[in-house]
Protein backbone atom coordinates (compact mmCIF):
# COMPACT_ATOMS: atom_id res chain seq x y z
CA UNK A 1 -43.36 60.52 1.48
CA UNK A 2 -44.23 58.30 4.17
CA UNK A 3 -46.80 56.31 1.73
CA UNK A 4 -43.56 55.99 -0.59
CA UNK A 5 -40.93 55.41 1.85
CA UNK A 6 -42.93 53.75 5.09
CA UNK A 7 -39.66 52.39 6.85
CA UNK A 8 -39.24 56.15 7.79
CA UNK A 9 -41.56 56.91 10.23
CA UNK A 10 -44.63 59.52 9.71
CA UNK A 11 -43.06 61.67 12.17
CA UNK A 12 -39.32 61.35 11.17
CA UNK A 13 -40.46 63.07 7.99
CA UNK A 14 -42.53 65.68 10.16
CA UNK A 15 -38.92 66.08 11.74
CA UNK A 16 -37.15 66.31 8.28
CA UNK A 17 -40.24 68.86 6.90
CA UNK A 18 -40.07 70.96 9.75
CA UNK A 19 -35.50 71.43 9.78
CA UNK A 20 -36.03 72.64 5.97
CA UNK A 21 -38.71 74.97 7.22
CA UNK A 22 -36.57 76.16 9.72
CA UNK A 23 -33.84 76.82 7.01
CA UNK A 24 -36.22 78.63 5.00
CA UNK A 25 -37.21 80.98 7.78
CA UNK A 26 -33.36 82.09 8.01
CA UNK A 27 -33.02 82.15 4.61
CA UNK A 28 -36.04 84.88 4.81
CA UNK A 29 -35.41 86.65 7.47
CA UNK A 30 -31.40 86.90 7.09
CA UNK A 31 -30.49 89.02 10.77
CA UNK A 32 -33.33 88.80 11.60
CA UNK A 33 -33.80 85.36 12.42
CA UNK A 34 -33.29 85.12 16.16
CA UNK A 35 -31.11 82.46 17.51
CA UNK A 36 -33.74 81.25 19.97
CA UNK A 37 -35.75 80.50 17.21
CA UNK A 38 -33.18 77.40 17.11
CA UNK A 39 -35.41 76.09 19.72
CA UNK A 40 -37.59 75.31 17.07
CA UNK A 41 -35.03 72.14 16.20
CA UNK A 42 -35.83 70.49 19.51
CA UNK A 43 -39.15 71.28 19.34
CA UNK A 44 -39.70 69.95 15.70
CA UNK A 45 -38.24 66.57 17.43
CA UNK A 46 -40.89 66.35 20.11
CA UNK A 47 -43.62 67.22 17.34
CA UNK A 48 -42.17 64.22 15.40
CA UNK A 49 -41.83 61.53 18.09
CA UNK A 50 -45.42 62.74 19.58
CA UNK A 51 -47.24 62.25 16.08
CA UNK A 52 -45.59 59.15 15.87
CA UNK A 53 -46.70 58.13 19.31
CA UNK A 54 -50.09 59.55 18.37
CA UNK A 55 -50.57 57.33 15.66
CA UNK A 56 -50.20 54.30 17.30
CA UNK A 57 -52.31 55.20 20.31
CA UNK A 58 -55.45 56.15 17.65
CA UNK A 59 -54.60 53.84 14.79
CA UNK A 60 -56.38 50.86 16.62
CA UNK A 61 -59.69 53.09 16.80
CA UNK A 62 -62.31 51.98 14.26
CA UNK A 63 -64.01 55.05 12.58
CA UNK A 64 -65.86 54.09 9.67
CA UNK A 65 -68.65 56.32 9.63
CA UNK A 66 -67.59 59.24 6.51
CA UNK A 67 -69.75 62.04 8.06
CA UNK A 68 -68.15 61.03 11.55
CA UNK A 69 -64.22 60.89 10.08
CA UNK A 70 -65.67 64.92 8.66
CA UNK A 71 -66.57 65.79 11.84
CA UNK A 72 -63.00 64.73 13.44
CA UNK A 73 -61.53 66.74 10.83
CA UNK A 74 -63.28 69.48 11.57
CA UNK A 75 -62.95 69.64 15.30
CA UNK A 76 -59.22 68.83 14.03
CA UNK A 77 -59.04 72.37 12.53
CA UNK A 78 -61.07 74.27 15.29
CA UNK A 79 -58.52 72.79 18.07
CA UNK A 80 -55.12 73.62 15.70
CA UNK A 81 -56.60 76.97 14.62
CA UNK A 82 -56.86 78.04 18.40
CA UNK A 83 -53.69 76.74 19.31
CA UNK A 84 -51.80 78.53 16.54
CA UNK A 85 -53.87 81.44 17.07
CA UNK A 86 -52.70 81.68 20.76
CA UNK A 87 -49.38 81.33 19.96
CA UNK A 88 -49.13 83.85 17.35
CA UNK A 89 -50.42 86.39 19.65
CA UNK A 90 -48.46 85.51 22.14
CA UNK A 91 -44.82 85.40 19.97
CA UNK A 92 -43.46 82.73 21.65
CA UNK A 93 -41.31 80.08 19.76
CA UNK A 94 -43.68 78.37 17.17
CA UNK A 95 -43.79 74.99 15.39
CA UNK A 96 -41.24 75.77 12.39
CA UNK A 97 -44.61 75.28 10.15
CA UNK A 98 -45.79 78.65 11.84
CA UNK A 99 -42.78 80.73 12.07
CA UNK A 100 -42.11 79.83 8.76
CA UNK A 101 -45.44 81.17 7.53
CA UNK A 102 -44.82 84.12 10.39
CA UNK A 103 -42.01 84.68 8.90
CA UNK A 104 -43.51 85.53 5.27
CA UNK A 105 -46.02 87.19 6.75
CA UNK A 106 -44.16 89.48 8.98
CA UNK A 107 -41.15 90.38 6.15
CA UNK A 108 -44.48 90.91 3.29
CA UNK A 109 -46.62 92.84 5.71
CA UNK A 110 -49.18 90.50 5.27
CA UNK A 111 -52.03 89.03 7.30
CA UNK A 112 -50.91 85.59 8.67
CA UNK A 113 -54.16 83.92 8.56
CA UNK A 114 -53.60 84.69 4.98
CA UNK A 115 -50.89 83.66 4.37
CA UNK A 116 -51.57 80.21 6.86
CA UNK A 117 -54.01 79.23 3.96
CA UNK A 118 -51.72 80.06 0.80
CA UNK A 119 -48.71 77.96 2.35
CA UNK A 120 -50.98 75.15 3.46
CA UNK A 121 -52.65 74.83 0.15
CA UNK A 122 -48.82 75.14 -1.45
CA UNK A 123 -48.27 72.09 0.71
CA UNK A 124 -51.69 70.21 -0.40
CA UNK A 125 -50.25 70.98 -4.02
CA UNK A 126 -46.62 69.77 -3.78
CA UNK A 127 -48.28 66.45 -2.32
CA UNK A 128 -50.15 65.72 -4.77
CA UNK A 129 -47.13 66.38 -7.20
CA UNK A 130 -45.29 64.21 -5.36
CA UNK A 131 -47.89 61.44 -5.11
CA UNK A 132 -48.74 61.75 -8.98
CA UNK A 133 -44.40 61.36 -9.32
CA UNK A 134 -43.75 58.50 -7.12
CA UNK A 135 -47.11 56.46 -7.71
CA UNK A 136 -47.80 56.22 -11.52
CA UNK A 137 -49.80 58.89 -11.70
CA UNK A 138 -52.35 58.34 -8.77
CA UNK A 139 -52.84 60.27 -5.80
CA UNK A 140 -51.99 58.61 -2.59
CA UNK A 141 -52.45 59.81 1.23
CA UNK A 142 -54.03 62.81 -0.21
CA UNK A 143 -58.17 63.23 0.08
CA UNK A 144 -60.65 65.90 1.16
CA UNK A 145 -59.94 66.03 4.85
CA UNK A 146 -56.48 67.06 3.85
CA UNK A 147 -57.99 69.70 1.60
CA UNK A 148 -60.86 70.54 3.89
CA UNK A 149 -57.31 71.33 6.78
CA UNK A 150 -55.83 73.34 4.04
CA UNK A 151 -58.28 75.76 3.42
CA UNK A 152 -59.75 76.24 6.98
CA UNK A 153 -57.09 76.01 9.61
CA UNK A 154 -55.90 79.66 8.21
CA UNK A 155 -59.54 80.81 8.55
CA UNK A 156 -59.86 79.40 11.75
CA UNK A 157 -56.77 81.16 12.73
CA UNK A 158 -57.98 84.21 10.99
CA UNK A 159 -61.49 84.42 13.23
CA UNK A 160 -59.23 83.03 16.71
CA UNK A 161 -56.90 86.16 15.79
CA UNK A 162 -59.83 88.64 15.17
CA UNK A 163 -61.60 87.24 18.16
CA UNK A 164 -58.59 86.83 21.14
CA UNK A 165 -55.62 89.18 19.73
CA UNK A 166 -57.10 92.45 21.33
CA UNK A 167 -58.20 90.75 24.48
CA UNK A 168 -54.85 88.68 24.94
CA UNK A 169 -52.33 91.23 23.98
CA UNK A 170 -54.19 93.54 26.96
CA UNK A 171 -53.47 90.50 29.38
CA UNK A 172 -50.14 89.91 28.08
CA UNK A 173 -49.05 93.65 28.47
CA UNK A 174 -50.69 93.85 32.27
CA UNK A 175 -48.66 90.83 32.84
CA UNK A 176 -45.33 91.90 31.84
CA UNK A 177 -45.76 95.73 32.80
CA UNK A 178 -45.98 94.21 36.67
């Protein structure tokens, strides 16, 4: 969208992607949708602004090198696989990207990393759709790395899971039994 519409911001559609997120999630889980999960809203702001921000502080950095611009996208994955992984196990209040997918994971009784990578390639896919629409048939914004994110951040969150969940829900249960 940004590619078709670049007077709104990168992150002011992050903002607008993440309130219909947050929409679906109540739509899904009906009662039980939390109200604090309408933190979410302010936090879907910061996420905005901060992408924003981040894109001007790294869009000045040359990176030319293909296997180097692979490599960032891989670390990428590792880093945002962790972090969702933590908070998952830790249930706190999520990016609405998360508690969305949480949220169809935790009404089907299915795994999340699971999940993670059918939403994310749903995503990839309605992209592309949209790219093909609004561009005469050509896709735009869309390449491997973005495919490459789709398919492993949900693995990487599947292994972080596998890997911390046991070890971190012991911690947090010590922590609030005291």
């Amino acid at each position: 969208m940004n590619c078709k519409l670049p007077s709104i911001s990168l992150g002011t559609w992050l903002i607008i992607w993440n309130c219909i997120l947050i929409l679906g999630q109540i739509l899904i889980l009906r009662k039980k949708f939390h109200p604090a999960q309408f933190l979410q809203v302010p936090l879907s702001f910061l996420f905005g602004w901060f992408t924003d921000l981040g894109m001007q502080l790294v869009s000045s950095i040359p990176v030319n090198a293909y296997p180097l611009r692979l490599a960032m996208v891989l670390i990428g994955v590792i880093i945002l696989g962790f972090g969702i992984s933590l908070s998952v196990i830790a249930n706190v209040i999520m990016n609405s990207g998360e508690a969305f997918v949480k949220a169809i994971s935790d009404t089907a009784h299915k795994e999340f990393g699971n999940i993670k990578i059918a939403f994310d390639i749903f995503c990839v896919i309605l992209s592309l759709i949209l790219s093909l629409l609004f561009f005469d048939f050509t896709i735009v914004g869309t390449r491997e790395g973005t495919i490459f994110s789709a398919l492993l951040t949900g693995m990487a969150v599947k292994f972080f899971n596998g890997k911390l969940s046991k070890p971190l829900s012991k911690i947090l249960c010590n922590s609030t039994a005291n």
